[in-house]
Protein backbone atom coordinates (compact mmCIF):
# COMPACT_ATOMS: atom_id res chain seq x y z
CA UNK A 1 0.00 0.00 0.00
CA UNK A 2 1.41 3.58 -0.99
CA UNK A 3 2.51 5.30 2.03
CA UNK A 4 1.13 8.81 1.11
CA UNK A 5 -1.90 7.41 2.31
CA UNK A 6 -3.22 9.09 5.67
CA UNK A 7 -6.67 8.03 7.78
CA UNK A 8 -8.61 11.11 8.40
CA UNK A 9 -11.19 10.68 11.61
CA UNK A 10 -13.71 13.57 11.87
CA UNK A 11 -16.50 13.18 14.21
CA UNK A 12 -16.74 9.37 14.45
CA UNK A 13 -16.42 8.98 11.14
CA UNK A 14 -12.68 7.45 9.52
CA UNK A 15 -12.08 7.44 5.90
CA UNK A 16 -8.69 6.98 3.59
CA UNK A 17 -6.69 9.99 2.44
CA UNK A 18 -4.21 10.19 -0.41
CA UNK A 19 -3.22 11.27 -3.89
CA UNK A 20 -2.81 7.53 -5.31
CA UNK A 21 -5.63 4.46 -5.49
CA UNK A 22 -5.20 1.98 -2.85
CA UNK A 23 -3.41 -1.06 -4.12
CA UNK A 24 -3.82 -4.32 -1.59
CA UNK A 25 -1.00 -7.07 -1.29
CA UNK A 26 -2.33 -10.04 -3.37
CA UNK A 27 -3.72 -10.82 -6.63
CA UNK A 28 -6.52 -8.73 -8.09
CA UNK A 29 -9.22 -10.44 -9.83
CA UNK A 30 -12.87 -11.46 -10.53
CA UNK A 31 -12.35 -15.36 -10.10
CA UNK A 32 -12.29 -16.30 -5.49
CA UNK A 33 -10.26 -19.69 -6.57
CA UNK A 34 -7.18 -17.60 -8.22
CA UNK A 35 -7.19 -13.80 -7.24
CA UNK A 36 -8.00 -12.42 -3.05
CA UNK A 37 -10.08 -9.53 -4.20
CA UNK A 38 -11.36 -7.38 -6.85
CA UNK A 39 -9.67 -4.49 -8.55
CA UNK A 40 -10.24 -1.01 -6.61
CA UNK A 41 -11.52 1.37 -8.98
CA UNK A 42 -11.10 5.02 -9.36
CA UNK A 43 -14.74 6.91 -9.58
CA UNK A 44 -15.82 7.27 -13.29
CA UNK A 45 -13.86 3.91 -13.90
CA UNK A 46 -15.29 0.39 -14.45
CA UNK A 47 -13.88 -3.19 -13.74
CA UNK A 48 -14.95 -5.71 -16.37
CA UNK A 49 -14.89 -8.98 -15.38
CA UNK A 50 -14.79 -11.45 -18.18
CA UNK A 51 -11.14 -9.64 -19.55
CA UNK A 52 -10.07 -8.42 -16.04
CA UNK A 53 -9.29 -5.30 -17.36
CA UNK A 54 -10.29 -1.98 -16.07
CA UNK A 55 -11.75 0.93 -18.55
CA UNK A 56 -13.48 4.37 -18.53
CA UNK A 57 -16.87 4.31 -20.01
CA UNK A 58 -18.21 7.20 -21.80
CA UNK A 59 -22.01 7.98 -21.14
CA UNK A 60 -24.76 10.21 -22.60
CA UNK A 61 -25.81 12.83 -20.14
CA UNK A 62 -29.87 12.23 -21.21
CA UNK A 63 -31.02 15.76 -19.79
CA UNK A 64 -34.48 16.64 -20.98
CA UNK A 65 -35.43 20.40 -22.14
CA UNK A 66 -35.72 22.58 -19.04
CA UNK A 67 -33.18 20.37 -16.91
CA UNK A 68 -31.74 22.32 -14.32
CA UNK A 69 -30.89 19.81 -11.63
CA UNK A 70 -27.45 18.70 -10.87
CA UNK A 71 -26.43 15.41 -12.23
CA UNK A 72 -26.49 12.65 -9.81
CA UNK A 73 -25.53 9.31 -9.88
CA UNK A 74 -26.35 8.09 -6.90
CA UNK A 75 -30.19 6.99 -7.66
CA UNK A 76 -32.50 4.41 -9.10
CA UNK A 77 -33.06 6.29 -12.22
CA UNK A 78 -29.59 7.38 -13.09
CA UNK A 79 -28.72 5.05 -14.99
CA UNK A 80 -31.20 6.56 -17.47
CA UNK A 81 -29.59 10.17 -16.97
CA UNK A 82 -26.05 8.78 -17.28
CA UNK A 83 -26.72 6.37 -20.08
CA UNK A 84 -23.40 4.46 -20.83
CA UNK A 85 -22.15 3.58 -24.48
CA UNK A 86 -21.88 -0.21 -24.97
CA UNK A 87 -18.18 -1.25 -25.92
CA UNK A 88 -16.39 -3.87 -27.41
CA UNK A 89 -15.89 -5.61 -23.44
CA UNK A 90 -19.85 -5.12 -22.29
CA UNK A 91 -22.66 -3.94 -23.02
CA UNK A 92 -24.43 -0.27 -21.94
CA UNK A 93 -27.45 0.75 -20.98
CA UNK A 94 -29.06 -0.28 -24.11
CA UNK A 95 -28.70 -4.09 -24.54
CA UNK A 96 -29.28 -5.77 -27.95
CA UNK A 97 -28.78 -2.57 -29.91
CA UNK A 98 -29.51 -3.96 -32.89
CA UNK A 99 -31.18 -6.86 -32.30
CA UNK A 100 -35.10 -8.28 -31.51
CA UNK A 101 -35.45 -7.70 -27.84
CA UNK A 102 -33.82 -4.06 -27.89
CA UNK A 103 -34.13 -2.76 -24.25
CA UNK A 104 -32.59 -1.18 -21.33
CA UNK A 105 -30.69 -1.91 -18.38
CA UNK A 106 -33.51 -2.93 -15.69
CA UNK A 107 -34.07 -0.23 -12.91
CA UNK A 108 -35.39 -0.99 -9.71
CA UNK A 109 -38.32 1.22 -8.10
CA UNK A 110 -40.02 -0.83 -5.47
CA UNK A 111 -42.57 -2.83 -6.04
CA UNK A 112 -41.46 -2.55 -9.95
CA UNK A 113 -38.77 -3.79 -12.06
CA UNK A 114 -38.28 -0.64 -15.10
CA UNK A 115 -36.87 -0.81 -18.28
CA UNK A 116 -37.68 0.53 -21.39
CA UNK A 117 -38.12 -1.70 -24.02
CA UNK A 118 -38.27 -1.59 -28.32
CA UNK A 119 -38.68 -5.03 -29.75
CA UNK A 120 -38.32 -5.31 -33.60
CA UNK A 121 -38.65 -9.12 -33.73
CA UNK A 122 -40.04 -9.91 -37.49
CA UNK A 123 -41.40 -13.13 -36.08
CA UNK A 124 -44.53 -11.22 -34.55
CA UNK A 125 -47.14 -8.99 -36.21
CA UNK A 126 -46.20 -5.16 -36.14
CA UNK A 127 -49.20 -4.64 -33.81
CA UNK A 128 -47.66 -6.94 -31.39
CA UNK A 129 -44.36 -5.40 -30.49
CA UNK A 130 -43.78 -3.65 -27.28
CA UNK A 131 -42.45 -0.50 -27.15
CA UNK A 132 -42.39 1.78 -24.13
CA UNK A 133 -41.79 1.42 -20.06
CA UNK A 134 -42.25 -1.94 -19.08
CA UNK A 135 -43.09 -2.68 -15.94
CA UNK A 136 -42.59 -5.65 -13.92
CA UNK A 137 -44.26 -6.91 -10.39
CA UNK A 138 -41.41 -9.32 -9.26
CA UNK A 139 -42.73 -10.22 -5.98
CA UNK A 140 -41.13 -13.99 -5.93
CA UNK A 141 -37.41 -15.33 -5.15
CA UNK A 142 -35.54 -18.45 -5.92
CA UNK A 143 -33.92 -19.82 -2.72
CA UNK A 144 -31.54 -22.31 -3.67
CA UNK A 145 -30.53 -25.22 -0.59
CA UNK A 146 -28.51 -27.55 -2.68
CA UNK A 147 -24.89 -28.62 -1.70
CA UNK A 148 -23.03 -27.31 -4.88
CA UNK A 149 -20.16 -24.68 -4.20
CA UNK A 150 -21.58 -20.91 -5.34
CA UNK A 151 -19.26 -18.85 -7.72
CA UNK A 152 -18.61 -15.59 -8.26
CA UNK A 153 -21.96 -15.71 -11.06
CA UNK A 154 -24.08 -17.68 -8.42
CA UNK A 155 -26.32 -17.25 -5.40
CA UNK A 156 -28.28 -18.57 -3.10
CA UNK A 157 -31.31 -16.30 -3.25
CA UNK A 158 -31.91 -15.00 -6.88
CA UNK A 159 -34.52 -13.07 -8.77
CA UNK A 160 -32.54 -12.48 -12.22
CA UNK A 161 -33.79 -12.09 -15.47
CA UNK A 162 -36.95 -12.84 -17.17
CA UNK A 163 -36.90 -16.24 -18.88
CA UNK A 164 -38.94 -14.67 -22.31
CA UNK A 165 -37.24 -11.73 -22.53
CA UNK A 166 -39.82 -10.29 -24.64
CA UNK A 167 -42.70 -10.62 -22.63
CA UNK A 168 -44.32 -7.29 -21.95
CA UNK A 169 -45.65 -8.06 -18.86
CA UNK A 170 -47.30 -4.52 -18.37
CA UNK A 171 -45.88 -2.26 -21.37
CA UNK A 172 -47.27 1.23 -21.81
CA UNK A 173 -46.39 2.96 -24.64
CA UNK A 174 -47.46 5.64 -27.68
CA UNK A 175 -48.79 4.15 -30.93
CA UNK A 176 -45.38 4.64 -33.17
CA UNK A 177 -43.47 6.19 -31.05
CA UNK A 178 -39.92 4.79 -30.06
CA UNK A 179 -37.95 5.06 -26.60
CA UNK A 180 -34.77 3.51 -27.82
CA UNK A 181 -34.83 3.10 -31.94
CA UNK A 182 -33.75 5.97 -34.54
CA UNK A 183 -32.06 7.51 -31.76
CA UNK A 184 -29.38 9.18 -34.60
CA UNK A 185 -25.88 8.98 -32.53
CA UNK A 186 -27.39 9.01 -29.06
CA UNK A 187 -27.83 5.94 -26.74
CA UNK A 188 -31.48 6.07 -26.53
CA UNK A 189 -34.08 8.65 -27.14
CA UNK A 190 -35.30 8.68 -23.13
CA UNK A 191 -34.42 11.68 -21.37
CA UNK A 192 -34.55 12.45 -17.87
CA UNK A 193 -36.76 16.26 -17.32
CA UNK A 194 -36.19 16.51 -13.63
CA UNK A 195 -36.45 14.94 -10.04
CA UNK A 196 -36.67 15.47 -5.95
CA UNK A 197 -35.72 13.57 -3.02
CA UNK A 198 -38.33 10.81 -3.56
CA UNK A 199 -39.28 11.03 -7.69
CA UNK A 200 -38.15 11.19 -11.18
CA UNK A 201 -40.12 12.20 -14.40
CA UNK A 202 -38.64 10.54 -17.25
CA UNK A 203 -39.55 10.90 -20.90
CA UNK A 204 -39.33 10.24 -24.55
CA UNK A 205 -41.12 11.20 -27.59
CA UNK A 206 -41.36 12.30 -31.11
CA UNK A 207 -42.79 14.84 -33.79
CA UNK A 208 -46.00 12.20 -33.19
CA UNK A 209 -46.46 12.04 -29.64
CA UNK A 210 -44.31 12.50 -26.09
CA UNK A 211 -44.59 10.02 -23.26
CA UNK A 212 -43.30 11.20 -19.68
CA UNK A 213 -43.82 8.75 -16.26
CA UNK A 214 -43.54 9.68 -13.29
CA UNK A 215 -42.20 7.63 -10.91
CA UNK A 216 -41.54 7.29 -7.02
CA UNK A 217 -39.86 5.23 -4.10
CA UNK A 218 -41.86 2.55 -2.63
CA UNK A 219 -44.73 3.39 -4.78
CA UNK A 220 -46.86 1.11 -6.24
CA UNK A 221 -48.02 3.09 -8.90
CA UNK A 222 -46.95 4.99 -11.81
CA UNK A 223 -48.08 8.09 -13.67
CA UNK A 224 -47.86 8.35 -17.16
CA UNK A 225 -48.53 11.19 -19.66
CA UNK A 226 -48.48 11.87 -23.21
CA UNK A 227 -48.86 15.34 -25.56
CA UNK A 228 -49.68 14.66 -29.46
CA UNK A 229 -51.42 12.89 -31.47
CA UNK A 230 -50.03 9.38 -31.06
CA UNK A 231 -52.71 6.96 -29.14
CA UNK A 232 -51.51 5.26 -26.10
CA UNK A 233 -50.93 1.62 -26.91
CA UNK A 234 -50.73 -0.93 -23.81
CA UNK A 235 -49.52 -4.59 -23.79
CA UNK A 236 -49.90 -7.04 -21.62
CA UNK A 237 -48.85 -10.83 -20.65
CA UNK A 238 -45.91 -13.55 -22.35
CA UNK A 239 -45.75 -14.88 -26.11
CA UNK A 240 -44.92 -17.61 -24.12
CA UNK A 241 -48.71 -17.37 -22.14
CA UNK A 242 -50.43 -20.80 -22.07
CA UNK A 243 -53.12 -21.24 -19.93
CA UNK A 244 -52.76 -23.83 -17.23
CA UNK A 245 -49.38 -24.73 -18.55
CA UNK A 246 -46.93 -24.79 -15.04
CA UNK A 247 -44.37 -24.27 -16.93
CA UNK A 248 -45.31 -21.30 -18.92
CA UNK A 249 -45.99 -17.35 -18.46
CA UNK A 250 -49.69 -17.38 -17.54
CA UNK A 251 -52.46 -14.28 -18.14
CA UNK A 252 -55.59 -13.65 -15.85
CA UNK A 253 -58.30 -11.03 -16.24
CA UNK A 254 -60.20 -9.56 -13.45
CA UNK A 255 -63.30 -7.38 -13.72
CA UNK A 256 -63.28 -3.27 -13.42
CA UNK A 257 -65.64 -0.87 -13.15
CA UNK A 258 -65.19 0.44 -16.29
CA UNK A 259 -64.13 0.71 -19.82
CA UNK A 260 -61.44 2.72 -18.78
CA UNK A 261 -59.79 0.49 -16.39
CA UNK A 262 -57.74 -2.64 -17.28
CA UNK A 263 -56.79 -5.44 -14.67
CA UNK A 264 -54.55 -8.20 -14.98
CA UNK A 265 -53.07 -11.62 -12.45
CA UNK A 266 -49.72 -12.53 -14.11
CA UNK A 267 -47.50 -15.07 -13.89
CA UNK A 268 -43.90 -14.79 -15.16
CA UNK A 269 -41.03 -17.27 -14.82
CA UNK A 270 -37.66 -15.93 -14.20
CA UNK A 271 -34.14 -17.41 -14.44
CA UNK A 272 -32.86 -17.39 -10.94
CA UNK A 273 -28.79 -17.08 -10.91
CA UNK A 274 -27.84 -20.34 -8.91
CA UNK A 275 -26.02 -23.59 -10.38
CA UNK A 276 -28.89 -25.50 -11.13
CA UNK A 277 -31.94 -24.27 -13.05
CA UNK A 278 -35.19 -25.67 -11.30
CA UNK A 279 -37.73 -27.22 -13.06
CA UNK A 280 -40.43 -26.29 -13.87
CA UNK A 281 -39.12 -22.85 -13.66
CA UNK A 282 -39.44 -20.55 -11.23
CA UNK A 283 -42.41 -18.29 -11.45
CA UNK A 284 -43.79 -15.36 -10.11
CA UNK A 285 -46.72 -14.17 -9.92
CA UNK A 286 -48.88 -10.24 -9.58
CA UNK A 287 -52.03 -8.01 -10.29
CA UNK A 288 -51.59 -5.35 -12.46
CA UNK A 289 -53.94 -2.22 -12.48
CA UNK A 290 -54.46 0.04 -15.11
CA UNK A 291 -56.14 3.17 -15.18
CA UNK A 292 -57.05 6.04 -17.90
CA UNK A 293 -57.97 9.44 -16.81
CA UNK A 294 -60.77 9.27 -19.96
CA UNK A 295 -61.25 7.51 -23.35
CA UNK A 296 -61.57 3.46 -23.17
CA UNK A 297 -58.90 0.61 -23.99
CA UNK A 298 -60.33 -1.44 -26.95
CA UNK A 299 -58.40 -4.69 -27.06
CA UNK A 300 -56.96 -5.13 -30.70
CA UNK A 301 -58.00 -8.73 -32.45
CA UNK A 302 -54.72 -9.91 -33.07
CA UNK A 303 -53.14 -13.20 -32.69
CA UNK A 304 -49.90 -15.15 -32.57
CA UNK A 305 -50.24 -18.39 -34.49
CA UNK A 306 -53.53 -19.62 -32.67
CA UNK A 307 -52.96 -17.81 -29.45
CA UNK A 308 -54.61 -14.83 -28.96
CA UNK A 309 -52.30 -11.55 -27.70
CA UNK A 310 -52.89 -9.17 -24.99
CA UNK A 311 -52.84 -5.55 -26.56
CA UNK A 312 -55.11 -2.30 -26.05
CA UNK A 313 -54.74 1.33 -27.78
CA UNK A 314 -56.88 4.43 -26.47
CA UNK A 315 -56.83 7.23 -28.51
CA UNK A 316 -58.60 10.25 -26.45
């Protein structure tokens, strides 16, 4: 360790001192079997574990028109105000670019799961590709009690990833209108127009339409909004959905008061991060509420192959 470093203790409270980056006896690395711990990191700089190599990412500041906030980096949501470039070693914010399932990095806002999403996969109808804030209720975990050793990749009690990655779950978008595609040299075409202590509004939009949500911490709700012409389209539920299948995404109804109002029971398997994959798969399961201040959601009569698809547009 470089002896210009000094420990500072002000008030109760100790921290390191020094013009040069800690540097711990031993071998740095991602793998526990060959290295003792992992590389320290200057801020702004990013370890990558796969080549062990550490790198400077560049990011997008996404500031909307009127932002006047400071830039912070310490919140749910900032990954979608500091959007960072994918490179050659890992991907950004925006995974699968230029694929099918084009989406973002999730972001966690209890009791949701956030990302935006802009699928593009020619194996579905137009009318049945999500595009907007997807939402996801995951209120289950995987707790994993077998014997096998846990790696670096691994745990014990996992959540991960959704195992159809483009399910919409809940997906509210604008008829049209594109959150990540023909965003012309920038990472994605969300910006962030502001925040407090406790919310964010984030947006995105076109010549056609503009979609800002609202969201908050620990609330179980979002608010969205849109300005133009472009209707609000709404998806819903798995291309995987089969009902009664127990090892398949599975889509409930329930009844509202009114045309307005759209509710939904969902069940979604997800990919749990331990050594052995369960079978069936782990599943997980939530109501969804949806509510329009006026107009009415008419459910489009589409289908894929002989299933039929979960998707609404209101245009008032």
């Amino acid at each position: 360790m470089s002896d210009t470093l000094k420990v500072v203790s002000v008030k109760g409270t100790s921290y390191v001192q020094g013009s040069t980056k800690i540097t711990p006896v031993g071998t740095p690395g991602w793998d526990s079997l060959t290295s003792n711990f992992r590389p320290y990191v200057l801020p702004g700089e990013d370890y990558v574990e796969g080549s062990n190599k550490i790198v400077t990412p560049e990011f997008d500041i996404a500031r909307g028109p009127g932002f006047k906030d400071p830039v912070t980096s310490n919140k749910w949501w900032s990954p979608a105000l500091l959007q960072k470039k994918t490179t050659p070693e890992r991907p950004g914010w925006i995974i699968d670019g230029e694929g099918s399932t084009r989406r973002s990095q999730p972001m966690t806002s209890e009791p949701f799961r956030i990302d935006f999403v802009d699928m593009t996969n020619p194996a579905y109808p137009p009318e049945l590709l999500p595009m907007g804030v997807r939402l996801w209720n995951q209120n289950a975990m995987y707790v994993y009690t077998g014997g096998d050793s846990i790696g670096g990749g691994d745990s014990k009690f996992s959540i991960d990833n959704l195992a159809q990655t483009d399910a919409p779950i809940v997906t509210v978008g604008l008829q049209g209108v594109h959150p990540i595609a023909g965003s012309q040299g920038k990472t994605s075409n969300v910006v962030v127009n502001g925040y407090s202590v406790f919310h964010v509004e984030m947006a995105y939009g076109d010549g056609a339409g503009n979609l800002s949500m609202q969201a908050a911490s620990g609330v179980p709700h979002v608010v969205f909004k849109r300005t133009g012409k472009a209707p609000f389209r709404l998806w819903a539920g798995s291309p995987a959905t089969k009902t009664g299948d127990t090892n398949c995404d599975t889509y409930e109804t329930f009844p509202t008061k009114s045309k307005s109002e759209l509710g939904f029971k969902l069940t979604m398997r997800f990919l749990p991060a331990v050594p052995k994959q369960p079978e069936p798969r782990s599943r997980g399961r939530a109501a969804y509420y949806v509510r329009a201040d006026r107009g009415e959601w008419k459910q489009l009569d589409v289908k894929y192959g002989e299933q039929a698809y979960y998707t609404w547009v209101n245009d008032e």
